[in-house]
C-alpha atoms as a PDB file:
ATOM      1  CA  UNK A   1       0.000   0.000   0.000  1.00  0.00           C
ATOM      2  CA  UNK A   2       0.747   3.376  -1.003  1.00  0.00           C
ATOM      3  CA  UNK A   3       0.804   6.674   1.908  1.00  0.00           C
ATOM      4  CA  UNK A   4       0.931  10.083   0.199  1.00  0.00           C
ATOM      5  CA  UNK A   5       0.598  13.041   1.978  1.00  0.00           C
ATOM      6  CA  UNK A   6      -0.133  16.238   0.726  1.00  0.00           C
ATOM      7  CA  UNK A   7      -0.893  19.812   1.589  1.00  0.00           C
ATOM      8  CA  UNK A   8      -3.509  21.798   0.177  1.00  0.00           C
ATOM      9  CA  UNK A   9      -5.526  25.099   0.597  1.00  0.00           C
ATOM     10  CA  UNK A  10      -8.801  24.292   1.924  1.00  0.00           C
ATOM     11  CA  UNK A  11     -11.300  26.635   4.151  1.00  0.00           C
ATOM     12  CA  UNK A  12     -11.739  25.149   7.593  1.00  0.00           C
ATOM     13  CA  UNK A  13     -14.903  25.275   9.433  1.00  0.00           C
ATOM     14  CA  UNK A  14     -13.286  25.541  12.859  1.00  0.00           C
ATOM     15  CA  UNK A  15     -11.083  28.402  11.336  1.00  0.00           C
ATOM     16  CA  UNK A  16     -13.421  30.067   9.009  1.00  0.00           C
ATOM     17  CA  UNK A  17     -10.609  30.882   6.875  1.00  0.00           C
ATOM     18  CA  UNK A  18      -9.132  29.019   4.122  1.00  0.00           C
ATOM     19  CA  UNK A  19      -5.906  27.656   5.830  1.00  0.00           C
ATOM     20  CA  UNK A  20      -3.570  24.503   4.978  1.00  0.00           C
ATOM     21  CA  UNK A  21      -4.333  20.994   5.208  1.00  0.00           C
ATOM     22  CA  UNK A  22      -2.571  18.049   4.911  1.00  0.00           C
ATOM     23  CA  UNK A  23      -4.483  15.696   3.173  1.00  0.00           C
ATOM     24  CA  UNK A  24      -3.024  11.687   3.600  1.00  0.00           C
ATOM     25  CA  UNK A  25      -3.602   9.194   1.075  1.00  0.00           C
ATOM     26  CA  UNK A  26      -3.939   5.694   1.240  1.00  0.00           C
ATOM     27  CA  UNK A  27      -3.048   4.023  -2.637  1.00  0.00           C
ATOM     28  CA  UNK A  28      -5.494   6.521  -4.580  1.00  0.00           C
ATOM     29  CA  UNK A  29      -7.749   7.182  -1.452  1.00  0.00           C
ATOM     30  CA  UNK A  30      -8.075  10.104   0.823  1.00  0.00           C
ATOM     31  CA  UNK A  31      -7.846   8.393   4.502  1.00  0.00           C
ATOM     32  CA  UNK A  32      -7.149  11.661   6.414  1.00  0.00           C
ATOM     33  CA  UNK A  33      -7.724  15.450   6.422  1.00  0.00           C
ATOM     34  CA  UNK A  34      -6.086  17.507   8.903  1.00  0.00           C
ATOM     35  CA  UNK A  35      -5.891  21.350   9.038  1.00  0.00           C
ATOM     36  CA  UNK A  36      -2.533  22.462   9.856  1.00  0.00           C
ATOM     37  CA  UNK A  37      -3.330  25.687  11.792  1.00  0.00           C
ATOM     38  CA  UNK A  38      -6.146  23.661  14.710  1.00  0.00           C
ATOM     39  CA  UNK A  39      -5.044  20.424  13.954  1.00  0.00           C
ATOM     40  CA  UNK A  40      -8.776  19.142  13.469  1.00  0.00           C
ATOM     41  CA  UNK A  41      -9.079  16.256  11.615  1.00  0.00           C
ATOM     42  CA  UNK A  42     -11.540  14.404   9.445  1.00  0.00           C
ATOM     43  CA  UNK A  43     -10.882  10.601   9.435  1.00  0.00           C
ATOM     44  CA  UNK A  44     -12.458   8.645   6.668  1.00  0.00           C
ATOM     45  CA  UNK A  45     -13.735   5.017   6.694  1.00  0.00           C
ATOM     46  CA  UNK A  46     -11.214   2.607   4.983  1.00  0.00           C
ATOM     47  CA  UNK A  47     -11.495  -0.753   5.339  1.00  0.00           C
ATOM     48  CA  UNK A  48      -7.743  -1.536   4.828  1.00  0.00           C
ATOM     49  CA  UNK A  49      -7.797  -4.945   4.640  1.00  0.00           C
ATOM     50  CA  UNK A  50      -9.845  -4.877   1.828  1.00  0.00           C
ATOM     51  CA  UNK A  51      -7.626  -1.954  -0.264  1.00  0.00           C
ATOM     52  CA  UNK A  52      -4.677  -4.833   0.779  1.00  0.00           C
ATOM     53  CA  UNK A  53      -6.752  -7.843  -0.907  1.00  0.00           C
ATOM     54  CA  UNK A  54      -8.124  -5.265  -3.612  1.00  0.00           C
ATOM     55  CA  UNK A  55      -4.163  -4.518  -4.460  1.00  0.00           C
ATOM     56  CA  UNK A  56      -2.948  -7.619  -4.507  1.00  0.00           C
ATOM     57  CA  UNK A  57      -5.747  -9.519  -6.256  1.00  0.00           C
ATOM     58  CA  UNK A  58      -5.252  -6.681  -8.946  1.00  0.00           C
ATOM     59  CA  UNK A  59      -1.611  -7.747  -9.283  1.00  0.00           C
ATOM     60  CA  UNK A  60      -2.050 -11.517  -9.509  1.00  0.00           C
ATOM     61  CA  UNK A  61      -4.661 -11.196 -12.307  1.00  0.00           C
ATOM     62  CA  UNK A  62      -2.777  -8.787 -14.442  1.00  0.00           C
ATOM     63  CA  UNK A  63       0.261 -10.676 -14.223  1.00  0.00           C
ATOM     64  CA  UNK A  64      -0.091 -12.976 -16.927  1.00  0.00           C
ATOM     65  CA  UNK A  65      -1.371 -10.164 -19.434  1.00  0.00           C
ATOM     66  CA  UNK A  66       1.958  -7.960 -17.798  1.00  0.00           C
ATOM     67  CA  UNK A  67       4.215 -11.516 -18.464  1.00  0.00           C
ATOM     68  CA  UNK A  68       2.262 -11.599 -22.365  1.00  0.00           C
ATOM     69  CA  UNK A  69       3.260  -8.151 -23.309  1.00  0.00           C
ATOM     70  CA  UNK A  70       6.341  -8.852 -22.163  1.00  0.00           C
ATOM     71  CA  UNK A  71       7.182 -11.961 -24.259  1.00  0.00           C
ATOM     72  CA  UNK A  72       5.853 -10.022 -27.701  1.00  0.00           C
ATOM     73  CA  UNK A  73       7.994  -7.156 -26.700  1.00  0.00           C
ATOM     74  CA  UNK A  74      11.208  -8.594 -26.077  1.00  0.00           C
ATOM     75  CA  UNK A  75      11.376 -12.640 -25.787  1.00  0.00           C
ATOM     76  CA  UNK A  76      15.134 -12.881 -24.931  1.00  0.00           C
ATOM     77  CA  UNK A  77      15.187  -9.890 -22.569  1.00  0.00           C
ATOM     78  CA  UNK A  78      12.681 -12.254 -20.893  1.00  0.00           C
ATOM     79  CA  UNK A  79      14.192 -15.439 -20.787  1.00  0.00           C
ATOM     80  CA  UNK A  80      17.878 -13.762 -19.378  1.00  0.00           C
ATOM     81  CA  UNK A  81      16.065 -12.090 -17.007  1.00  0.00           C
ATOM     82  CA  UNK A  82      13.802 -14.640 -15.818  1.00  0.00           C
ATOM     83  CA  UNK A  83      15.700 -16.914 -13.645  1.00  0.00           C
ATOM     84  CA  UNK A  84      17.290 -13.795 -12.023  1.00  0.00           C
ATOM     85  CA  UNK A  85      14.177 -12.235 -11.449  1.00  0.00           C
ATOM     86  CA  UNK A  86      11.992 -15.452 -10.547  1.00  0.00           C
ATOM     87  CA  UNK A  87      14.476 -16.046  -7.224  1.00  0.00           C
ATOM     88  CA  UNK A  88      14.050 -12.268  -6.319  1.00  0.00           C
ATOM     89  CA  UNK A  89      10.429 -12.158  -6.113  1.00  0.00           C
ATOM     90  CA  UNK A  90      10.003 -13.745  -2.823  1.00  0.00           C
ATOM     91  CA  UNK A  91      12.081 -11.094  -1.567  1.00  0.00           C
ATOM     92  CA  UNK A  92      10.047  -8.077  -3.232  1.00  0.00           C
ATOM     93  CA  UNK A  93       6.486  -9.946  -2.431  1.00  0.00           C
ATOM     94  CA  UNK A  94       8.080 -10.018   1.310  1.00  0.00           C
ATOM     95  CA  UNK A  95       8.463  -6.620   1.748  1.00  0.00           C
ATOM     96  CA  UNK A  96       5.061  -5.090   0.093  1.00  0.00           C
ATOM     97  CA  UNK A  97       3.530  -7.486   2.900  1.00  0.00           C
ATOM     98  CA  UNK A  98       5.542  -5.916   5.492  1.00  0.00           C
ATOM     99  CA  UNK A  99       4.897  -2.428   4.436  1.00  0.00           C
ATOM    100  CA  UNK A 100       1.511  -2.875   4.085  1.00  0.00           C
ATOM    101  CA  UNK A 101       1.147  -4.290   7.578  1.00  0.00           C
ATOM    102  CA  UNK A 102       2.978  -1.441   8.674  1.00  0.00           C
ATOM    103  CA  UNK A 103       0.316   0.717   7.014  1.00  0.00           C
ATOM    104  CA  UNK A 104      -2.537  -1.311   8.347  1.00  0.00           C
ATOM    105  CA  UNK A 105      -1.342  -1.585  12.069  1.00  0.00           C
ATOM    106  CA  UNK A 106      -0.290   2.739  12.027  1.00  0.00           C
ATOM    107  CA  UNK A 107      -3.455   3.755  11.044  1.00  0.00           C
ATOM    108  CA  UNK A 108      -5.602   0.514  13.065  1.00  0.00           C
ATOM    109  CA  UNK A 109      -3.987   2.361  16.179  1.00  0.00           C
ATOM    110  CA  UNK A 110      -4.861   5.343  15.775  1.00  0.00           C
ATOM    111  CA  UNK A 111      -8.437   4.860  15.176  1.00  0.00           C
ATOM    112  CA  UNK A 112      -8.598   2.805  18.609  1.00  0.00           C
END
């Protein structure tokens, strides 16, 4: 999973002015809104088990249209790089799960 933060211009009801915000994402979804001047915030519901499965159930069904593309692009490219690539993936897949459950577990505690 993805965390972007951001800061925008946005007017504040607590404020009633237009004051900075920083706005957090989770992958393309706002999670958070917080102004920067009163430090209100707006939390939104996010089930983020379910952007997890949603994520990763997009990348294991695209992969063999990615793998494809791949094979009318460049066949030998593919084949050198396979092997290499093939014993890595464990590794990568590893650490997505642990940075997502680093995501999950930040923002599960601070809703408790």
């Amino acid at each position: 999973m993805k965390v972007k933060k951001m800061e925008a211009g946005l007017y504040c009801v607590h404020c009633r002015e237009e004051v900075n915000h920083e706005i957090t994402y989770i992958n393309e979804d706002i999670k958070r809104i917080r102004c920067m001047e009163c430090g209100r915030t707006i939390e939104m519901n996010m089930d983020l088990r379910k952007e997890f499965y949603k994520e990763l159930y997009e990348r294991i069904s695209t992969k063999p249209t990615r793998v494809t593309k791949e094979y009318k692009e460049d066949l030998s490219h593919l084949l050198l790089s396979f092997p290499f690539r093939a014993m890595k993936k464990p590794y990568r897949v590893l650490k997505e799960v642990h940075s997502s459950r680093r995501v999950i577990n930040t923002y599960k505690l601070k809703k408790k």
